[in-house]
C-alpha atoms as a PDB file:
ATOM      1  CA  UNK A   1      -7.824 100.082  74.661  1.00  0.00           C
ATOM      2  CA  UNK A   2      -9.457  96.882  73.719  1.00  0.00           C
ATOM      3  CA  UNK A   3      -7.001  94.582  72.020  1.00  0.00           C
ATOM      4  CA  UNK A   4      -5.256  92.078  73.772  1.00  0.00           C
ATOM      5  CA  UNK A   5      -1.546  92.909  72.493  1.00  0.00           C
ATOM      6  CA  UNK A   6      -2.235  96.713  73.149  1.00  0.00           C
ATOM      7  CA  UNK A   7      -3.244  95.881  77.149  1.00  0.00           C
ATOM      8  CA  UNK A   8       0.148  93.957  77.606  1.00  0.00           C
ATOM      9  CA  UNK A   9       2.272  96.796  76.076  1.00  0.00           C
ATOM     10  CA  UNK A  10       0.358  99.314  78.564  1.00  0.00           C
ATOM     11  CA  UNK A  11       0.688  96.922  81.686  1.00  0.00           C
ATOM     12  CA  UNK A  12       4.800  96.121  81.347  1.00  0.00           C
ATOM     13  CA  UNK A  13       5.735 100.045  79.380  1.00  0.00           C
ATOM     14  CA  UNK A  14       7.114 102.271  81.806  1.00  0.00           C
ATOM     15  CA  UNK A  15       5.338 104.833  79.943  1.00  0.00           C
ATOM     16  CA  UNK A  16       1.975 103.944  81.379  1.00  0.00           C
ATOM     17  CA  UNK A  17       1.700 104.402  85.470  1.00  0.00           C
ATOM     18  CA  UNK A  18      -1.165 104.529  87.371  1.00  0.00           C
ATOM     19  CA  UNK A  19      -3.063 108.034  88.063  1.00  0.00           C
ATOM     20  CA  UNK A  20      -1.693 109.263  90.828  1.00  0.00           C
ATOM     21  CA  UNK A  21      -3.809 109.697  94.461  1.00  0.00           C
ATOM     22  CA  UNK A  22      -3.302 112.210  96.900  1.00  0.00           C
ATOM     23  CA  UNK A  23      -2.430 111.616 100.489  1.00  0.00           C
ATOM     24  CA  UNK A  24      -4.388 112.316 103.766  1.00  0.00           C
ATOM     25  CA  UNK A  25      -3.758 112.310 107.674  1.00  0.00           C
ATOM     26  CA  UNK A  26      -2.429 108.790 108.786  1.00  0.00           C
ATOM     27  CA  UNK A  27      -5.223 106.286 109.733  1.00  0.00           C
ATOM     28  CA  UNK A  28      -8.040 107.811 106.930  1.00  0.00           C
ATOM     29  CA  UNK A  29      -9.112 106.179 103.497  1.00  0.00           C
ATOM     30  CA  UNK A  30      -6.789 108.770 101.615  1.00  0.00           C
ATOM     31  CA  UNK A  31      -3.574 107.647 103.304  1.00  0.00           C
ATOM     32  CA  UNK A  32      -4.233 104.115 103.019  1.00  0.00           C
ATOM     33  CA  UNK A  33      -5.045 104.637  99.080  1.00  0.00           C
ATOM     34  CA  UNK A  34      -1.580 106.421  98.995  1.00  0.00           C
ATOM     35  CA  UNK A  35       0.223 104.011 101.016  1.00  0.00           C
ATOM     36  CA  UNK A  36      -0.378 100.633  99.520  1.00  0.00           C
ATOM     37  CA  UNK A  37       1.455  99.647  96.382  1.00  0.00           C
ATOM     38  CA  UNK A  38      -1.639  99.662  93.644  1.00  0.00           C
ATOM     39  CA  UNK A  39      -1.553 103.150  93.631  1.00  0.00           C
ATOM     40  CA  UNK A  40       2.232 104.226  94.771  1.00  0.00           C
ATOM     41  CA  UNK A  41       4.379 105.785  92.188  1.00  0.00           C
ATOM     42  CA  UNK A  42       7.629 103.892  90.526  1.00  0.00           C
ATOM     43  CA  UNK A  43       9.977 105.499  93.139  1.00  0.00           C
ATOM     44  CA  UNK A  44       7.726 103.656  95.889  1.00  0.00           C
ATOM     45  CA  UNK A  45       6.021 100.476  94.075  1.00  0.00           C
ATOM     46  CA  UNK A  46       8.287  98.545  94.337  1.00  0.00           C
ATOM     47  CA  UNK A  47       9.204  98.341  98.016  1.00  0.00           C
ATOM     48  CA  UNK A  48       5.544  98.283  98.755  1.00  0.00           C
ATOM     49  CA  UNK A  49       4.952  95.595  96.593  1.00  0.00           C
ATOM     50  CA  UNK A  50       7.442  93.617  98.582  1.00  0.00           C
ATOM     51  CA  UNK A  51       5.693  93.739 101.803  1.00  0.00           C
ATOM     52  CA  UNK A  52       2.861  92.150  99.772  1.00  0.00           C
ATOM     53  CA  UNK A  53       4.463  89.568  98.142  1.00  0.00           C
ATOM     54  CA  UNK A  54       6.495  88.953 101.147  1.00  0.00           C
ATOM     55  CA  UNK A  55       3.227  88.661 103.537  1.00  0.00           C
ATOM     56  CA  UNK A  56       1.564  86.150 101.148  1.00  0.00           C
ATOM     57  CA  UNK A  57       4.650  83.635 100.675  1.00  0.00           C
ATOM     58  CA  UNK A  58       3.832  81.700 103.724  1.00  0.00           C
ATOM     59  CA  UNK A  59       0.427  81.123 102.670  1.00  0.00           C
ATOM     60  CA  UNK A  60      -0.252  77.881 101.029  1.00  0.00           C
ATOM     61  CA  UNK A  61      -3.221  78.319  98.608  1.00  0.00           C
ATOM     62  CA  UNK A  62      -4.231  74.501  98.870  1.00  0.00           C
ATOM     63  CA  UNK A  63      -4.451  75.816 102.992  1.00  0.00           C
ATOM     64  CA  UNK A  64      -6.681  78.794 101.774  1.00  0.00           C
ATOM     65  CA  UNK A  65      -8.810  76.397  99.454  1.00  0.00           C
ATOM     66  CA  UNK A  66      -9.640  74.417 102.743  1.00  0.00           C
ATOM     67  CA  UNK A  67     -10.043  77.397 104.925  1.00  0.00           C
ATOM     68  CA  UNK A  68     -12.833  78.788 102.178  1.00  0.00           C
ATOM     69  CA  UNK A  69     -13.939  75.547 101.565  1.00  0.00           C
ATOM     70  CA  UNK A  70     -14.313  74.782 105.502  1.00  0.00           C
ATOM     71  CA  UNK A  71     -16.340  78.395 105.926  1.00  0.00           C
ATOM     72  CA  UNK A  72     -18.568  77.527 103.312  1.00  0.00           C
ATOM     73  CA  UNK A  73     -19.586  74.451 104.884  1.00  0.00           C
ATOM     74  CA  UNK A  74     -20.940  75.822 107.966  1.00  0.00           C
ATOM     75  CA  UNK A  75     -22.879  78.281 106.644  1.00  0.00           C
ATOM     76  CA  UNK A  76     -24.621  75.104 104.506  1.00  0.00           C
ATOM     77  CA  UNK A  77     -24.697  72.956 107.672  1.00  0.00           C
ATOM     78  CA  UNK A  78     -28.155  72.022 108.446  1.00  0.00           C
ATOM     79  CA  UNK A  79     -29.502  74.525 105.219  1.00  0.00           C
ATOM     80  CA  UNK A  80     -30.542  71.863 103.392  1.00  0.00           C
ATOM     81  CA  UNK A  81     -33.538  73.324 101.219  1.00  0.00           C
ATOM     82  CA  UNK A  82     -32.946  76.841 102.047  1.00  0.00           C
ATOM     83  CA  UNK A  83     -32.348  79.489  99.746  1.00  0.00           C
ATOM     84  CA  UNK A  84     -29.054  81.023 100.470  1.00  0.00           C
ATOM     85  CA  UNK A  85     -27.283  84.238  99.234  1.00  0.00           C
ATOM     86  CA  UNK A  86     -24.513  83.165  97.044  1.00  0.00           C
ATOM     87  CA  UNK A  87     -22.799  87.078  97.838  1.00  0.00           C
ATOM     88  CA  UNK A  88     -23.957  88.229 100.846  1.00  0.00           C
ATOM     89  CA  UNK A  89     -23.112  84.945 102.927  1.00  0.00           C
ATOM     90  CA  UNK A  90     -20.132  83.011 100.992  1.00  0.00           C
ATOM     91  CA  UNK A  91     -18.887  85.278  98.545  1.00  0.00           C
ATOM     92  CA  UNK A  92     -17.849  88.604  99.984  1.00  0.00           C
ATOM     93  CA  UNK A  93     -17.089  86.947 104.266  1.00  0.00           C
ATOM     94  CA  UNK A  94     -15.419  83.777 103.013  1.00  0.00           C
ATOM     95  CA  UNK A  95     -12.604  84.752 101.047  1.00  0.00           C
ATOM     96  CA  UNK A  96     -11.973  87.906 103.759  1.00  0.00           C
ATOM     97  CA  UNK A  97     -12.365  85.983 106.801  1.00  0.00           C
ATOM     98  CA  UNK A  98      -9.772  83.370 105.419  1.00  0.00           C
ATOM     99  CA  UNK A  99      -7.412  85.502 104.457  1.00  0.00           C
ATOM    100  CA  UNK A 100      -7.621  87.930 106.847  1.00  0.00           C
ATOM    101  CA  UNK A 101      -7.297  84.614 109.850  1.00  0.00           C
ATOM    102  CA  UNK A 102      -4.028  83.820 107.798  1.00  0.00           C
ATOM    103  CA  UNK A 103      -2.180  87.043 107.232  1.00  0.00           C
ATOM    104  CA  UNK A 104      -2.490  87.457 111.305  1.00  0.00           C
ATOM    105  CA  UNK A 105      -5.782  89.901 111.910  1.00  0.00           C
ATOM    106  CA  UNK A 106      -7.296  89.624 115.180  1.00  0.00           C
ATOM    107  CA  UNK A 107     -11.100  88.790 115.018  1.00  0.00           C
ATOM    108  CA  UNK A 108     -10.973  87.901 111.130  1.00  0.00           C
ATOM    109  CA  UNK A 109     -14.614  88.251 110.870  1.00  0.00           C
ATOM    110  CA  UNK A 110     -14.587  91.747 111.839  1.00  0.00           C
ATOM    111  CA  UNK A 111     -11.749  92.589 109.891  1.00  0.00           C
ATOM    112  CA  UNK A 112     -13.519  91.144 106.897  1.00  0.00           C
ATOM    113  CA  UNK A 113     -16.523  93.447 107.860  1.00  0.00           C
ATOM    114  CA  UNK A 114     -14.295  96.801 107.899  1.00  0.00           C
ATOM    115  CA  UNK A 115     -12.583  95.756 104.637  1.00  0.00           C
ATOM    116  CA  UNK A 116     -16.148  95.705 103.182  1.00  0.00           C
ATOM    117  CA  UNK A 117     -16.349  99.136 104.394  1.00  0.00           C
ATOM    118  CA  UNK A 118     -13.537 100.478 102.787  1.00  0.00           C
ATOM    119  CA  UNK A 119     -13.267  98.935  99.600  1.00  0.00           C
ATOM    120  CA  UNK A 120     -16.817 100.585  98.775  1.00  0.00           C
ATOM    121  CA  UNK A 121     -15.413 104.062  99.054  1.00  0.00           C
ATOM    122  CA  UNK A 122     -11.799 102.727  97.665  1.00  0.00           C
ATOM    123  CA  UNK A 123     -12.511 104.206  94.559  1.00  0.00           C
ATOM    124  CA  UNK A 124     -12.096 107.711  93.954  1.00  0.00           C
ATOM    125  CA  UNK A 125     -15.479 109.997  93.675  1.00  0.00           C
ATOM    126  CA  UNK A 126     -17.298 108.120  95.791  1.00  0.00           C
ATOM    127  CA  UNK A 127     -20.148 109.693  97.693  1.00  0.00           C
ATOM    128  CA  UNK A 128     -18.299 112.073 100.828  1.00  0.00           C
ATOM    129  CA  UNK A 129     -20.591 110.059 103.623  1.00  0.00           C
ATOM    130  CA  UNK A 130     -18.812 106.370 102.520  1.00  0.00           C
ATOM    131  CA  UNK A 131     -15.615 108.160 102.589  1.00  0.00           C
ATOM    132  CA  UNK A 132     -16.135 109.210 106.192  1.00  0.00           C
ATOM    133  CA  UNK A 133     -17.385 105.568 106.673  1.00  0.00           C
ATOM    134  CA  UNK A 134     -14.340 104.470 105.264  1.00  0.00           C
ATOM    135  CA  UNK A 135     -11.687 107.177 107.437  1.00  0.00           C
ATOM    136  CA  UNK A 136     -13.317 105.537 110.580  1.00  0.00           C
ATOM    137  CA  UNK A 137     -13.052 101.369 109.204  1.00  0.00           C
ATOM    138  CA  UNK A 138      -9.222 101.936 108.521  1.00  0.00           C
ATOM    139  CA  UNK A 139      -8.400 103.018 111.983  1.00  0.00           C
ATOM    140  CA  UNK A 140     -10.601  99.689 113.211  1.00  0.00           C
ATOM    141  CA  UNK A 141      -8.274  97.926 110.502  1.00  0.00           C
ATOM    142  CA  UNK A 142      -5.130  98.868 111.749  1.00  0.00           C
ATOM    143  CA  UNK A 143      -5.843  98.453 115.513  1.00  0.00           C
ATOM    144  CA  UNK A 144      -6.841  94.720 114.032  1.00  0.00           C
ATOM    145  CA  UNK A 145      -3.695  94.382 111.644  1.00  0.00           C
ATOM    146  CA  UNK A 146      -0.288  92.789 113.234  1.00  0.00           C
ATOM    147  CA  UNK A 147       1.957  94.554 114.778  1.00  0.00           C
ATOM    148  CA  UNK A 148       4.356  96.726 112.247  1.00  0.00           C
ATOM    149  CA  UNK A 149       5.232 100.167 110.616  1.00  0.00           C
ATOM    150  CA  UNK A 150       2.377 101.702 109.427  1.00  0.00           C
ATOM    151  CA  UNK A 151       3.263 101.034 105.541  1.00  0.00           C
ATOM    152  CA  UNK A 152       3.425  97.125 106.510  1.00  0.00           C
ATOM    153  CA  UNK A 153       0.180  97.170 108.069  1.00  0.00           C
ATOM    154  CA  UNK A 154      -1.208  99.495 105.301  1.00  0.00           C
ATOM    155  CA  UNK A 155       0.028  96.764 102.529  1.00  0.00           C
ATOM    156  CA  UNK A 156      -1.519  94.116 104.574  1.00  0.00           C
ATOM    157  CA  UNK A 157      -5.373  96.223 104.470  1.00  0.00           C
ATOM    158  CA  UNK A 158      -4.376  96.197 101.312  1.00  0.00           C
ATOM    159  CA  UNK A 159      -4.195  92.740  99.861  1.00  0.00           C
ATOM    160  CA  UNK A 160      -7.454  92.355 101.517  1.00  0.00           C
ATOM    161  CA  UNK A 161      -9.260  95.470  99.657  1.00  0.00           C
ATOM    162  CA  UNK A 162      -8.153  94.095  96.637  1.00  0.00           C
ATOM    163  CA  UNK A 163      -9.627  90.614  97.397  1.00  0.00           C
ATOM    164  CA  UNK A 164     -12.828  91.873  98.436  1.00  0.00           C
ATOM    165  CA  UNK A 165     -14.792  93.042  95.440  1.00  0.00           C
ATOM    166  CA  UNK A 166     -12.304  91.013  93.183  1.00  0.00           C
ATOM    167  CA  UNK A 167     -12.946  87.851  94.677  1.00  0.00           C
ATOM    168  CA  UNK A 168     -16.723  88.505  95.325  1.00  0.00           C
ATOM    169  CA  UNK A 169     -17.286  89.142  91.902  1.00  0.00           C
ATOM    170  CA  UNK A 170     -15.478  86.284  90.538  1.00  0.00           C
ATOM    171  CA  UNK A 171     -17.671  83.512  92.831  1.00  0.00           C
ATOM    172  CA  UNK A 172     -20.288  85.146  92.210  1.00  0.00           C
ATOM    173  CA  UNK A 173     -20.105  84.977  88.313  1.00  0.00           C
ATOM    174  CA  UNK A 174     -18.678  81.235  88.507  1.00  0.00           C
ATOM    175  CA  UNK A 175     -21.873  80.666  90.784  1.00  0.00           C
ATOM    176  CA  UNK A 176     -23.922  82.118  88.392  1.00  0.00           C
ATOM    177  CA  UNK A 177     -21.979  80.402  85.418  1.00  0.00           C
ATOM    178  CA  UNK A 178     -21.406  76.900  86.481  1.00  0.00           C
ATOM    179  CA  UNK A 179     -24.316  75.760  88.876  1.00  0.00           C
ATOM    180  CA  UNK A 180     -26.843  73.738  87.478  1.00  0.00           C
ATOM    181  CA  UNK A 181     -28.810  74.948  85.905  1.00  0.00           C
ATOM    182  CA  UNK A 182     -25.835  75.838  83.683  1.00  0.00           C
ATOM    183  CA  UNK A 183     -25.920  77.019  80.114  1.00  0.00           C
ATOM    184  CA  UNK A 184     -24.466  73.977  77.371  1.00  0.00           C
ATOM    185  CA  UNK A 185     -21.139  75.677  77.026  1.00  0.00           C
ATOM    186  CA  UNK A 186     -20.757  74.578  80.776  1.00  0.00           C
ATOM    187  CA  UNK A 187     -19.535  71.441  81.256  1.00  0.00           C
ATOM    188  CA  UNK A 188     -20.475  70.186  84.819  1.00  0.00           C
ATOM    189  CA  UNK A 189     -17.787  67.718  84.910  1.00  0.00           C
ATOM    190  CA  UNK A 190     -14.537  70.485  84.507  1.00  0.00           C
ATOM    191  CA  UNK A 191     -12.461  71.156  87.367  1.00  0.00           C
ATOM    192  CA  UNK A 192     -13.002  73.915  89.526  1.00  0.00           C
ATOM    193  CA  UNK A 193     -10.327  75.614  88.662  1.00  0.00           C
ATOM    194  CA  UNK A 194     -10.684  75.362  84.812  1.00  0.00           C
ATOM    195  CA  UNK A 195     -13.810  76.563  84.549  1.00  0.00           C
ATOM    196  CA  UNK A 196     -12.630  79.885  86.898  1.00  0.00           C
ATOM    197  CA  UNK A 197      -9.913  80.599  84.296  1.00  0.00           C
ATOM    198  CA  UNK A 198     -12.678  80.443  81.535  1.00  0.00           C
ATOM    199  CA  UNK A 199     -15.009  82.291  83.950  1.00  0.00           C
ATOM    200  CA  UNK A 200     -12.657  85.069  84.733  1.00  0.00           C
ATOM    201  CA  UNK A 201     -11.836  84.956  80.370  1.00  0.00           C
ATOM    202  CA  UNK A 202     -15.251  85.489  79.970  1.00  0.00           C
ATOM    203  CA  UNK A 203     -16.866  87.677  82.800  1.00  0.00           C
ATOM    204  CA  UNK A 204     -14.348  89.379  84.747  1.00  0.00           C
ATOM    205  CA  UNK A 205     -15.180  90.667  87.433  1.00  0.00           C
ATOM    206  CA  UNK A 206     -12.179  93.655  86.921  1.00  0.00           C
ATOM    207  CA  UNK A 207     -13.758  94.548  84.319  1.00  0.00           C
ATOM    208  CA  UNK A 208     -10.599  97.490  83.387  1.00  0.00           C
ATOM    209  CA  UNK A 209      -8.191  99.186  84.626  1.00  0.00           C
ATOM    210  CA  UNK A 210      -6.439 102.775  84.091  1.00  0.00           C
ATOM    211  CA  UNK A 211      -3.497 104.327  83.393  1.00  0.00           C
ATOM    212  CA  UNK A 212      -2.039 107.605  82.410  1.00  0.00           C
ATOM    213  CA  UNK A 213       1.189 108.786  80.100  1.00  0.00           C
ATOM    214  CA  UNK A 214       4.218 109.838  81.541  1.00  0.00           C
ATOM    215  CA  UNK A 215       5.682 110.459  77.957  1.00  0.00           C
ATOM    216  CA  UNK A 216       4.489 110.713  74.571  1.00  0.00           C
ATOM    217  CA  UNK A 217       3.676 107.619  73.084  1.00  0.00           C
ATOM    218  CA  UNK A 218       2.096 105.537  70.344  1.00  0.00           C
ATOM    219  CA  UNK A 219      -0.798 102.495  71.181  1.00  0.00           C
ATOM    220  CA  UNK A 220      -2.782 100.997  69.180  1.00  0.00           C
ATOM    221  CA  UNK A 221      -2.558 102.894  66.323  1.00  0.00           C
ATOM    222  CA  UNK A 222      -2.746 106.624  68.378  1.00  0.00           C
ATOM    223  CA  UNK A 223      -0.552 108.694  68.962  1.00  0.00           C
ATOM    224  CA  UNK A 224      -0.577 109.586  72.827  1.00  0.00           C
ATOM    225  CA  UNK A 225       0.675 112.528  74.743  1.00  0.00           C
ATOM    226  CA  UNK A 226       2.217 112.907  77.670  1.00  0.00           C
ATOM    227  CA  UNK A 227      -1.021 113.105  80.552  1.00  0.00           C
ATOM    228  CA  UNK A 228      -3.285 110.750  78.206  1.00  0.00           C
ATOM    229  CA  UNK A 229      -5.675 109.015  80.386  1.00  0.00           C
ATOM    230  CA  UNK A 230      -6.110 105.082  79.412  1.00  0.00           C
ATOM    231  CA  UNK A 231      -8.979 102.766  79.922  1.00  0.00           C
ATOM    232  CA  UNK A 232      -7.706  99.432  79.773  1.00  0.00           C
ATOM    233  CA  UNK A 233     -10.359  96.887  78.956  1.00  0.00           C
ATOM    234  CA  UNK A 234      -9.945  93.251  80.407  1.00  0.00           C
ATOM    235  CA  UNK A 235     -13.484  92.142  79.041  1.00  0.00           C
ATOM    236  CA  UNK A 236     -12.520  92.942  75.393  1.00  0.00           C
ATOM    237  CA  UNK A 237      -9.184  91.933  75.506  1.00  0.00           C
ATOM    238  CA  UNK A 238     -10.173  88.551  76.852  1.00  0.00           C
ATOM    239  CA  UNK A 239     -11.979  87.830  74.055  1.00  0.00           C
ATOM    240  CA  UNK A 240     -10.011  89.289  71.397  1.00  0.00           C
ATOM    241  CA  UNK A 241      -9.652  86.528  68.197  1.00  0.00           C
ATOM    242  CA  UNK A 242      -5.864  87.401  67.646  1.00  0.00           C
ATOM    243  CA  UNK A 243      -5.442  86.149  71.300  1.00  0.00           C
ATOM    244  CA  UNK A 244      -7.839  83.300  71.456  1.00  0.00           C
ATOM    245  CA  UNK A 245      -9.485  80.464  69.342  1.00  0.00           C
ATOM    246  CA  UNK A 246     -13.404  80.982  69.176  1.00  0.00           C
ATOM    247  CA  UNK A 247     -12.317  83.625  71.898  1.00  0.00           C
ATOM    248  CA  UNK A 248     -16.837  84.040  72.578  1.00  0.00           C
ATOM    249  CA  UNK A 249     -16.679  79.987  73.002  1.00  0.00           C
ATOM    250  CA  UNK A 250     -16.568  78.482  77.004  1.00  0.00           C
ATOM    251  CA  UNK A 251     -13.748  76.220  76.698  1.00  0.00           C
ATOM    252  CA  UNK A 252     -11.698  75.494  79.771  1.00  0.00           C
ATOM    253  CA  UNK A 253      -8.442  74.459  79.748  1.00  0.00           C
ATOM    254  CA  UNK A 254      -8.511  75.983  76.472  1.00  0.00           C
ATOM    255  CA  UNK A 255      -4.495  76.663  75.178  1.00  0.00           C
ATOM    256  CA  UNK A 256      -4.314  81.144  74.853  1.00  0.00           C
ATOM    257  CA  UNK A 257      -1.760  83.882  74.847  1.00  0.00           C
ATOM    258  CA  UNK A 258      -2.673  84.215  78.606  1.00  0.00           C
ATOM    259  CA  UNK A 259      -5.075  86.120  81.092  1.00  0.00           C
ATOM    260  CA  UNK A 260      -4.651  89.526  81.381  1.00  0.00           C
ATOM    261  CA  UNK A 261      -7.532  90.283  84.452  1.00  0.00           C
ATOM    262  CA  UNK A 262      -5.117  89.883  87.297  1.00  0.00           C
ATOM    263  CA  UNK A 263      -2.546  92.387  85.244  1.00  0.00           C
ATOM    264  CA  UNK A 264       0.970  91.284  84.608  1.00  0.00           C
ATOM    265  CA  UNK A 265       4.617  92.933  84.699  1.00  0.00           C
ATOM    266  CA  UNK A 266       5.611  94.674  87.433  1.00  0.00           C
ATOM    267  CA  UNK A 267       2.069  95.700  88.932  1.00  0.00           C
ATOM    268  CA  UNK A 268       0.419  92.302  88.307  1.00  0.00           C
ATOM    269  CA  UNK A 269      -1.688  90.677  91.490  1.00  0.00           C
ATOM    270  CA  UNK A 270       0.830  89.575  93.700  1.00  0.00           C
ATOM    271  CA  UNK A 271      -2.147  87.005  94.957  1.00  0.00           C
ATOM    272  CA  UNK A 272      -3.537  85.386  92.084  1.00  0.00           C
ATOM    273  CA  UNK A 273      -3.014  82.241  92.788  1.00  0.00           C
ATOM    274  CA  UNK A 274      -4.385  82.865  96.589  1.00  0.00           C
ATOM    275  CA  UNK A 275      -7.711  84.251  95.130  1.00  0.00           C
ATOM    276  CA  UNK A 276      -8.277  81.571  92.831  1.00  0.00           C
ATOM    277  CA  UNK A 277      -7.601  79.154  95.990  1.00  0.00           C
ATOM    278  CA  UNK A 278     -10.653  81.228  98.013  1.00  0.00           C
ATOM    279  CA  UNK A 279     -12.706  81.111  94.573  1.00  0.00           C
ATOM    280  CA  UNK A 280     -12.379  77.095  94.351  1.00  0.00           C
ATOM    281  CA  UNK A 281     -12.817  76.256  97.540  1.00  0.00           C
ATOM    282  CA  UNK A 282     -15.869  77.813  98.073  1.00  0.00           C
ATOM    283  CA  UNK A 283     -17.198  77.032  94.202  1.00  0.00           C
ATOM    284  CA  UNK A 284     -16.311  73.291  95.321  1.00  0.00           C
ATOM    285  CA  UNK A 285     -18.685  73.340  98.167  1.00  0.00           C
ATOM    286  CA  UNK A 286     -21.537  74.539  95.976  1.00  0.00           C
ATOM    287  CA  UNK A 287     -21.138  72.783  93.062  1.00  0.00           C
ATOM    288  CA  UNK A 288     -21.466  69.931  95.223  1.00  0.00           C
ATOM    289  CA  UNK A 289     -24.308  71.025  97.363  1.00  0.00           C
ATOM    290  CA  UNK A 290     -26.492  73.674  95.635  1.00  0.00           C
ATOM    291  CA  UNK A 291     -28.367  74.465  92.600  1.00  0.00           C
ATOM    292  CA  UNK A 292     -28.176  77.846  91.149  1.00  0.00           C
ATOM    293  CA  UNK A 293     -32.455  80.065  90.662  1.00  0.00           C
ATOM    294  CA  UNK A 294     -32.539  80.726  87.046  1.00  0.00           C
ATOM    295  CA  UNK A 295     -33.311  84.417  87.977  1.00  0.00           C
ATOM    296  CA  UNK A 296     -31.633  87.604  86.374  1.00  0.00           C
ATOM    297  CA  UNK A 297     -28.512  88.785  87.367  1.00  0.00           C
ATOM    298  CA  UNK A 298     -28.315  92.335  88.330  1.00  0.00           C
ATOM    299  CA  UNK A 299     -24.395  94.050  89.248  1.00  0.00           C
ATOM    300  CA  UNK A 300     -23.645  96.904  91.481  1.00  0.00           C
ATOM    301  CA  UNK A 301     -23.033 100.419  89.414  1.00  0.00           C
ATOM    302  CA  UNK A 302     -19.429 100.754  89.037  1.00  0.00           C
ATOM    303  CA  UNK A 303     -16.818 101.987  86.425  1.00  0.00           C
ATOM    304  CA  UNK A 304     -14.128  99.036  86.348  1.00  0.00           C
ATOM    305  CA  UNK A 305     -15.992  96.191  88.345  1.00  0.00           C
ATOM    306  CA  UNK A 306     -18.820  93.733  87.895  1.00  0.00           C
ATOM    307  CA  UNK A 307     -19.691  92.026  91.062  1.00  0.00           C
ATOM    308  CA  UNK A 308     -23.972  90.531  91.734  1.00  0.00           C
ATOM    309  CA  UNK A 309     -26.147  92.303  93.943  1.00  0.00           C
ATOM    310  CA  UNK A 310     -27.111  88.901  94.755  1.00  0.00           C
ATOM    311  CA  UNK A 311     -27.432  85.556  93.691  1.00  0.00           C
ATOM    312  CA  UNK A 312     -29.395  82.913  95.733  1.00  0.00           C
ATOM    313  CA  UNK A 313     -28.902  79.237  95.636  1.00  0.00           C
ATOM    314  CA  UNK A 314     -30.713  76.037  96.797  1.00  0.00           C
ATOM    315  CA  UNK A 315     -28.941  73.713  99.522  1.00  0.00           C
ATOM    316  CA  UNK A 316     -29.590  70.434  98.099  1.00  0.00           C
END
């Protein structure tokens, strides 16, 4: 499904859930997978979804900006006129080791390194030696996570698997986007966090999503029967023109019927707003301090996201 109106009926219709996952012994990839609320069933979502939403209330995203923002800096301190790694140094540690210091991990940095681990094999059909990887970074995960039931500490793994790629992708594309040298649709004097809603309008890095029918039902002009698998396409819909004005156009700030890439209903990202605070505070830091290598972009193979391989950057 590609059209903007379709993707919110799927997301908020009871009709659409997400494929189910099956379970595995406690402490391995499959039981965290079945345990945290993206993939729980209706019965279970919403209690799950709780401990989520419930772990991230304390955190001030201005606090998060500050922490990324603070990270970033030191590993620029004394760079100036290296070449730096936009990915592999700022945009996959930062966000994790902020997050994971502020939802209560001991030794963020590690944490952020086993979350790395896991979210490459999160996905199902993976190759069987990242899965065993992954069995062996959730156990070092929970010994890490605070002290709580199992399904609270699973949640809290949780918020940062989601973040990882997520976030990665998304400073990597602003990087790539909005550092000099930027394309003319760019304009270097937006705010931050403008130019990230246009960013994640325009390159997502969730690029879909799936779904499956629980009932027969119509969508965009189909008829659907019960057990219909969906693809759910954020990139189209975000630039649908029944949606958008000049929806191929870079205009931040721009007035629209609304992102869908972090979801919405029931199931939408619980930490939007925390991930756009990791995304600006480090994008602030380079905008200020780097210039972008006009170079070509290359992404990692995968079905539903679009995060760099790498990017580098000049300290200025």
């Amino acid at each position: 499904m590609t059209r903007h109106a379709d993707l919110r009926t799927a997301l908020t219709d009871p009709a659409f859930q997400v494929p189910p996952v099956h379970s595995g012994p406690f402490g391995t990839l499959a039981w965290l997978r079945a345990t945290v609320s993206r993939f729980s069933p209706p019965r279970q979502h919403a209690d799950r979804r709780a401990v989520a939403v419930t772990a991230l209330a304390p955190l001030d995203p201005d606090e998060l900006r500050h922490d990324a923002a603070r990270l970033t800096v030191a590993v620029l301190v004394d760079r100036a006129g290296d070449r730096v790694d936009v990915v592999r140094e700022l945009a996959r540690p930062v966000p994790l080791r902020a997050l994971a210091d502020r939802l209560g991990f001991a030794d963020p940095a590690a944490a952020g390194t086993a979350v790395a681990v896991v979210a490459a094999a999160y996905h199902p059909g993976v190759d069987p030696a990242l899965t065993a990887r992954a069995d062996r970074a959730v156990a070092a995960l929970l010994e890490l996570a605070p002290e709580g039931p199992p399904v609270v500490r699973a949640n809290l793994i949780g918020l940062l698997v989601q973040a990882c790629d997520a976030t990665a992708g998304l400073i990597g594309a602003a990087a790539h986007h909005l550092l000099p040298p930027a394309g003319p649709d760019m304009p270097a004097t937006a705010g931050t966090v403008d130019l990230l809603a246009e960013v994640l309008r325009l390159d997502p890095p969730v690029r879909a999503t799936r779904r499956v029918t629980v009932d027969a039902v119509g969508l965009g002009g189909q008829d659907l029967p019960a057990g219909s698998p969906v693809l759910l396409r954020f990139d189209a819909a975000n630039r649908d023109p029944q949606a958008f004005i000049d929806p191929a156009r870079f205009q931040p700030g721009r007035p629209g019927a609304g992102l869908l890439t972090f979801g919405t209903g029931e199931r939408g990202c619980p930490g939007d707003r925390h991930a756009l605070a990791l995304a600006t505070g480090v994008l602030d830091v380079l905008r200020e301090r780097c210039r972008r290598h006009p170079t070509l972009l290359r992404h990692e193979p995968h079905p539903t996201l679009r995060v760099p391989t790498h990017l580098e950057v000049s300290v200025r």
